[in-house]
C-alpha atoms as a PDB file:
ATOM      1  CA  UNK A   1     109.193  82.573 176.622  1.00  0.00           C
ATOM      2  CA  UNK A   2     108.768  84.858 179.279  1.00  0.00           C
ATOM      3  CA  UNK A   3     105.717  86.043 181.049  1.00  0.00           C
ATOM      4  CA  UNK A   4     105.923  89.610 179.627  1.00  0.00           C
ATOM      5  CA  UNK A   5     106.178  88.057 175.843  1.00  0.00           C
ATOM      6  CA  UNK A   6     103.309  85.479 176.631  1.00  0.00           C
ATOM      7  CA  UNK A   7     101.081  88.213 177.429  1.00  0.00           C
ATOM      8  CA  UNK A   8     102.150  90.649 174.173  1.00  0.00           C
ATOM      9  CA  UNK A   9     101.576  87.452 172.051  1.00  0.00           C
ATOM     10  CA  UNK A  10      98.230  87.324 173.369  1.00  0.00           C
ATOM     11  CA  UNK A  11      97.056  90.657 173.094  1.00  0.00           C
ATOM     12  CA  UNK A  12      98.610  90.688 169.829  1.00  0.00           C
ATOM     13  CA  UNK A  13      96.025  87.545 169.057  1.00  0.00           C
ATOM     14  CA  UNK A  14      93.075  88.672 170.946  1.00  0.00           C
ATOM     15  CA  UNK A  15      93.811  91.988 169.162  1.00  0.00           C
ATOM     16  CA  UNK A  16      93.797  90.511 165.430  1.00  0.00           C
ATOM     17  CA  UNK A  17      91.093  88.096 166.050  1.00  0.00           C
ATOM     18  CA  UNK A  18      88.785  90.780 167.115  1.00  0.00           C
ATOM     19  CA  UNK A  19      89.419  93.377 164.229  1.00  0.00           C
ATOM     20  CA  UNK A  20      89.006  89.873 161.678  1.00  0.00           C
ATOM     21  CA  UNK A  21      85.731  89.638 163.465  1.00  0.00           C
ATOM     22  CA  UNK A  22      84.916  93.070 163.215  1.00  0.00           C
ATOM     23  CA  UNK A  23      85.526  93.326 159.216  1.00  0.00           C
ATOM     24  CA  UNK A  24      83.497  90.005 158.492  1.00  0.00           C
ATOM     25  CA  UNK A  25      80.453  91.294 160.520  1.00  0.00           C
ATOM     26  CA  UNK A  26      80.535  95.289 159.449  1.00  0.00           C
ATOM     27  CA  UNK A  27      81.893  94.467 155.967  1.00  0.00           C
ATOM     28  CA  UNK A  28      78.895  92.046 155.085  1.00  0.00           C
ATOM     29  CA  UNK A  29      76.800  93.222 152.340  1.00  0.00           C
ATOM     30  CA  UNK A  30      72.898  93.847 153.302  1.00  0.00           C
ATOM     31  CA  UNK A  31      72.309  95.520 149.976  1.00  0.00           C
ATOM     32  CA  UNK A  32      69.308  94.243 147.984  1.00  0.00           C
ATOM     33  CA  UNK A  33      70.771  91.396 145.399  1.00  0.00           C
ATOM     34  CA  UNK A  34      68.811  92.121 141.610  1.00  0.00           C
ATOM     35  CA  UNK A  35      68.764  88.462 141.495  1.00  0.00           C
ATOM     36  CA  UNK A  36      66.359  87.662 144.119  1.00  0.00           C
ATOM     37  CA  UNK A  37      64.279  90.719 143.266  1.00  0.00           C
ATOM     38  CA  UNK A  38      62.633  89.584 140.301  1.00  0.00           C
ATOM     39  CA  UNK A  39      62.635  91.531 137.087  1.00  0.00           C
ATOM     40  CA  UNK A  40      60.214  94.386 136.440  1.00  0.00           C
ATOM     41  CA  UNK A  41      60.200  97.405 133.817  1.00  0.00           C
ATOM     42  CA  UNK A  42      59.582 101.096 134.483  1.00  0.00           C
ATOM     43  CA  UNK A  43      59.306 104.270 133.054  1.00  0.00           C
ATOM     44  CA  UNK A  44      59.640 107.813 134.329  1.00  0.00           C
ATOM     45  CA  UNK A  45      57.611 110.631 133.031  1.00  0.00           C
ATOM     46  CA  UNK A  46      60.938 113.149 132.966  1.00  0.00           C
ATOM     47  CA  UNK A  47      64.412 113.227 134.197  1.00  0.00           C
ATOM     48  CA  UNK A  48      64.830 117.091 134.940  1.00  0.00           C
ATOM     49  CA  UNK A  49      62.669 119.773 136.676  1.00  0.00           C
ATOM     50  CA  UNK A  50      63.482 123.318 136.254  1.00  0.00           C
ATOM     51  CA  UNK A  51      62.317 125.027 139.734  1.00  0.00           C
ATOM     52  CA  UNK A  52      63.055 128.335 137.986  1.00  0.00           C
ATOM     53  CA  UNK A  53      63.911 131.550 139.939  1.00  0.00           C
ATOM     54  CA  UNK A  54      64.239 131.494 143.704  1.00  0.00           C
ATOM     55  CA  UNK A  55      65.037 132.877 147.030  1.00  0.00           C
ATOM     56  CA  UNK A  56      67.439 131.489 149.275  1.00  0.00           C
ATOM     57  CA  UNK A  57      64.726 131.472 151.699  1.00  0.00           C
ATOM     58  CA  UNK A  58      62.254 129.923 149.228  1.00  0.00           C
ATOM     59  CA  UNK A  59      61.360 126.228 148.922  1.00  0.00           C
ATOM     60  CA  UNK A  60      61.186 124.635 145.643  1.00  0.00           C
ATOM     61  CA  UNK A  61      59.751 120.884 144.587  1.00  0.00           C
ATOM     62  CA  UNK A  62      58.950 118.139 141.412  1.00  0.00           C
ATOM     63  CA  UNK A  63      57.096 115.773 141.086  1.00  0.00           C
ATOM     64  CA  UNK A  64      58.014 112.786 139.037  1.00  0.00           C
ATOM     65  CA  UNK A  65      56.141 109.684 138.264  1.00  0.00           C
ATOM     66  CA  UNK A  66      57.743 106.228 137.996  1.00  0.00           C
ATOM     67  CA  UNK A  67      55.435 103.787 135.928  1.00  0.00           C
ATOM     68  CA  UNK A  68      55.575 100.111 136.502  1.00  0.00           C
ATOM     69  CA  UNK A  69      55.084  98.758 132.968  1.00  0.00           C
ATOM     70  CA  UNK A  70      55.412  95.423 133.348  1.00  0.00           C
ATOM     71  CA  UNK A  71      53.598  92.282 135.191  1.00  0.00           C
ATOM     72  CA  UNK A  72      56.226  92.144 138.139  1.00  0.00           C
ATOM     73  CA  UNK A  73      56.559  93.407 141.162  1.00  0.00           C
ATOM     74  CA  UNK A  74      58.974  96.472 140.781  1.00  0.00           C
ATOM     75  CA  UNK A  75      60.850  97.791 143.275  1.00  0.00           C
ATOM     76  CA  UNK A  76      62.773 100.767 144.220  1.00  0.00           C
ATOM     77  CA  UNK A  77      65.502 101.813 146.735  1.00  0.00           C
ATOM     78  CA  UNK A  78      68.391 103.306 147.736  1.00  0.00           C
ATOM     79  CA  UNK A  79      66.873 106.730 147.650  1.00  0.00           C
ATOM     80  CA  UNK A  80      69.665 109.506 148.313  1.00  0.00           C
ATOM     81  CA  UNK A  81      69.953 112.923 147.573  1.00  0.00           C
ATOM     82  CA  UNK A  82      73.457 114.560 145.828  1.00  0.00           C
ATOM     83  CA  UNK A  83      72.972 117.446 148.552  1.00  0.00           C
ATOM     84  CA  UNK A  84      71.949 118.106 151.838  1.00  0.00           C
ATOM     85  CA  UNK A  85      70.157 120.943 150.488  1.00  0.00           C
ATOM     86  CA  UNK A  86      67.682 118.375 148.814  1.00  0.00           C
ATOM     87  CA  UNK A  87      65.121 115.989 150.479  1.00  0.00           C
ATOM     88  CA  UNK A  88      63.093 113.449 148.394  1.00  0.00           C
ATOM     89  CA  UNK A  89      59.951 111.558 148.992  1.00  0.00           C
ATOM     90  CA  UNK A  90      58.464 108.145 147.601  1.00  0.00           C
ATOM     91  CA  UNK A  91      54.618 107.797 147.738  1.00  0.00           C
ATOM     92  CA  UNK A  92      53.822 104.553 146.677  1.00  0.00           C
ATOM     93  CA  UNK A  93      49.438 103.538 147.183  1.00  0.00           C
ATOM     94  CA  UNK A  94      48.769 106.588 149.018  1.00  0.00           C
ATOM     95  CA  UNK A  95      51.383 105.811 151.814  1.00  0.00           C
ATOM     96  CA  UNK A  96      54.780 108.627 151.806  1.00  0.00           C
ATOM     97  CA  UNK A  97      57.990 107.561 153.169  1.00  0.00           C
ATOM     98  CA  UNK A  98      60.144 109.802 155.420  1.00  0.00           C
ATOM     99  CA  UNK A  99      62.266 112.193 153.797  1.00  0.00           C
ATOM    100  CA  UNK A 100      65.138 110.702 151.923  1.00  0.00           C
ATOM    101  CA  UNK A 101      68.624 113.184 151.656  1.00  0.00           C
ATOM    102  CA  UNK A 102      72.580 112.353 151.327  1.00  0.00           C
ATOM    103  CA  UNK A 103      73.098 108.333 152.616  1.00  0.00           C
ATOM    104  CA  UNK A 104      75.152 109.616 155.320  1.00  0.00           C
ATOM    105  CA  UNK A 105      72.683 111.821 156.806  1.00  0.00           C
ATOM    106  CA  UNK A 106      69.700 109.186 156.663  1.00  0.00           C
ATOM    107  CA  UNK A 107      68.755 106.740 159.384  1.00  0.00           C
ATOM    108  CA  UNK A 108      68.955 103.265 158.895  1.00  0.00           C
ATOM    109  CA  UNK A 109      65.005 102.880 158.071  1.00  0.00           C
ATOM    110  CA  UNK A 110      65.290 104.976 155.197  1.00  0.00           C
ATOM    111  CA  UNK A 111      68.729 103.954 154.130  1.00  0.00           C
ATOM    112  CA  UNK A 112      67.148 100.443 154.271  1.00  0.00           C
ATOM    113  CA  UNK A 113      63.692 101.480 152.728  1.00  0.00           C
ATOM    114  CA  UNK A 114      62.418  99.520 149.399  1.00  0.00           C
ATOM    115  CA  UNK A 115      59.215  99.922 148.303  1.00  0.00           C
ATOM    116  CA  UNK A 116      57.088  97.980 145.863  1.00  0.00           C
ATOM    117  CA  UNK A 117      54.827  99.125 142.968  1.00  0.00           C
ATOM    118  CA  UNK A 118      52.485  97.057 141.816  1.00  0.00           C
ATOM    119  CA  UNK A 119      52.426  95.663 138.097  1.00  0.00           C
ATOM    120  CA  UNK A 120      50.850  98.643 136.233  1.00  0.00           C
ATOM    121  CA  UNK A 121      50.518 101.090 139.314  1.00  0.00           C
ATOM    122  CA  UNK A 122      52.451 104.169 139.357  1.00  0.00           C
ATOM    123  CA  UNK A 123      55.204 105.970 142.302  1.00  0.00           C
ATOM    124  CA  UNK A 124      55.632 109.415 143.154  1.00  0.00           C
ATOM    125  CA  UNK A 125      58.864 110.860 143.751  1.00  0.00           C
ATOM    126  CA  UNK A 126      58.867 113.916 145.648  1.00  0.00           C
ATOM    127  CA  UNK A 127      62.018 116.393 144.781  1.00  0.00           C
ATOM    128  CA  UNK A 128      62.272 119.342 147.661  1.00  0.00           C
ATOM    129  CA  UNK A 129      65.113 121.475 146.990  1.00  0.00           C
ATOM    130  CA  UNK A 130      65.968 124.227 150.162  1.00  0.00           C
ATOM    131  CA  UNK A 131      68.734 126.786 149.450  1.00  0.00           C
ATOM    132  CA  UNK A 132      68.636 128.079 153.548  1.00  0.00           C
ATOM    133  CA  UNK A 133      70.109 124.960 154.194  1.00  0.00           C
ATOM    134  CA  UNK A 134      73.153 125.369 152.210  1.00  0.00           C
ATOM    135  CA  UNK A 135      73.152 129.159 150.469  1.00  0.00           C
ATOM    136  CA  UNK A 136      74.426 129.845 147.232  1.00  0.00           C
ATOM    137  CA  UNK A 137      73.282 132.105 144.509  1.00  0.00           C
ATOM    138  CA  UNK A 138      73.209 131.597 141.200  1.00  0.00           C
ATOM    139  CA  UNK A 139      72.026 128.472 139.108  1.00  0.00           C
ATOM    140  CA  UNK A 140      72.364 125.209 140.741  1.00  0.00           C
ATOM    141  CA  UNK A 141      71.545 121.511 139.711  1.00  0.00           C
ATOM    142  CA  UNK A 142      71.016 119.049 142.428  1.00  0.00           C
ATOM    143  CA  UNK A 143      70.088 114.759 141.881  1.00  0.00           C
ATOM    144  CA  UNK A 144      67.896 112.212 143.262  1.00  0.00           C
ATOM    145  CA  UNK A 145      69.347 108.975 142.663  1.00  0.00           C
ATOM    146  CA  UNK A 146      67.501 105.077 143.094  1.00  0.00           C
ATOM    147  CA  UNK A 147      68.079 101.536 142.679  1.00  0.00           C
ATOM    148  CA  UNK A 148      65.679  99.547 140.599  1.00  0.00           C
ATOM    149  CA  UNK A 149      64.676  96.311 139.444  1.00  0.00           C
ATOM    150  CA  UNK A 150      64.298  96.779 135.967  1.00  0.00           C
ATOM    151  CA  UNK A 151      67.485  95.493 134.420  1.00  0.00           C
ATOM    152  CA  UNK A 152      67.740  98.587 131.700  1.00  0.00           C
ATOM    153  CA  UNK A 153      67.124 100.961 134.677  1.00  0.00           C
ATOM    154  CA  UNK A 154      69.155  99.581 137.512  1.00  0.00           C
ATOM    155  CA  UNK A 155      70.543 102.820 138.576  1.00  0.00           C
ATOM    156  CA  UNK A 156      67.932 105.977 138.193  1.00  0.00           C
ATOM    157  CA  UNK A 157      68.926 109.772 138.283  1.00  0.00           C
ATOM    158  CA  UNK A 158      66.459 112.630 138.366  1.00  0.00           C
ATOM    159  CA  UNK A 159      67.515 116.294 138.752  1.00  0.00           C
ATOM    160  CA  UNK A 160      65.853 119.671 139.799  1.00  0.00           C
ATOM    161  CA  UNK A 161      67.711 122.972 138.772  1.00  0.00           C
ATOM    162  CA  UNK A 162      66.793 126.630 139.427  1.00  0.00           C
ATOM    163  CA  UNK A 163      68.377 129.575 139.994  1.00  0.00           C
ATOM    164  CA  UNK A 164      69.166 131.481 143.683  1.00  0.00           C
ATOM    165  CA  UNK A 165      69.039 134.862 143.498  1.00  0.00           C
END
């Protein structure tokens, strides 16, 4: 083998060992496993809001409350919004997270946020829905969605709707 091949070959190595590397480190899965969370139960007092007639310059929000009804721990994340028109909040004990909106638009300490309501205590999600941020007229529907603990309410979706005029 010549020294032109030798050093292809390498790169060629050096080259595959680095993007197997780079696939086992980024493709490793931080997510939250249900197992090792315990198991709690929940309820919510409603699943839809209607915000009712609006401006595009207007600002429109829900509230809704997420019970923990059982003796566990239970605990919520993976807060995300369906639009970037709509922002969500978590108060949980008085203390309010940052402003939660589409995964890809959320820095990693609120993509990586999970809170914890204590057995019998109650959150507050926070629904803020902004047409100036992405105008349309007419009615709209827009989701919050959540991870939970509670095995018969793993995945949670809320919604606000109104209409832009």
């Amino acid at each position: 083998m010549n020294a032109d091949t030798k050093i292809i070959v390498g790169a060629v190595l050096a080259s595959a060992l680095i993007i197997v590397g780079a696939v086992f480190v980024l493709g490793k899965d931080t997510a939250p496993k249900r197992e090792q969370l315990g198991e709690a139960s929940m309820s919510i007092d409603k699943k839809e809001a209607d915000l009712g007639d609006m401006k595009v310059t207007d600002e429109g929000s829900a509230t809704f409350t997420v019970m923990n009804t059982s003796e566990s721990i239970l605990r919520i994340w993976g807060v995300a919004t369906s639009c970037d028109c709509t922002f969500a909040n978590v108060t949980i004990a008085g203390v309010k997270t940052g402003e939660f909106n589409m995964a890809m638009h959320m820095n990693s300490t609120l993509k990586n946020w999970m809170g914890e309501v204590p057995a019998g205590q109650a959150a507050t999600l926070e629904v803020i829905y902004r047409p100036k941020v992405m105008p349309v007229s007419g009615p709209v529907s827009r989701q919050v969605n959540f991870s939970t603990n509670d095995p018969n309410n793993s995945q949670v979706e809320v919604s606000v709707k109104a209409t832009v005029l």
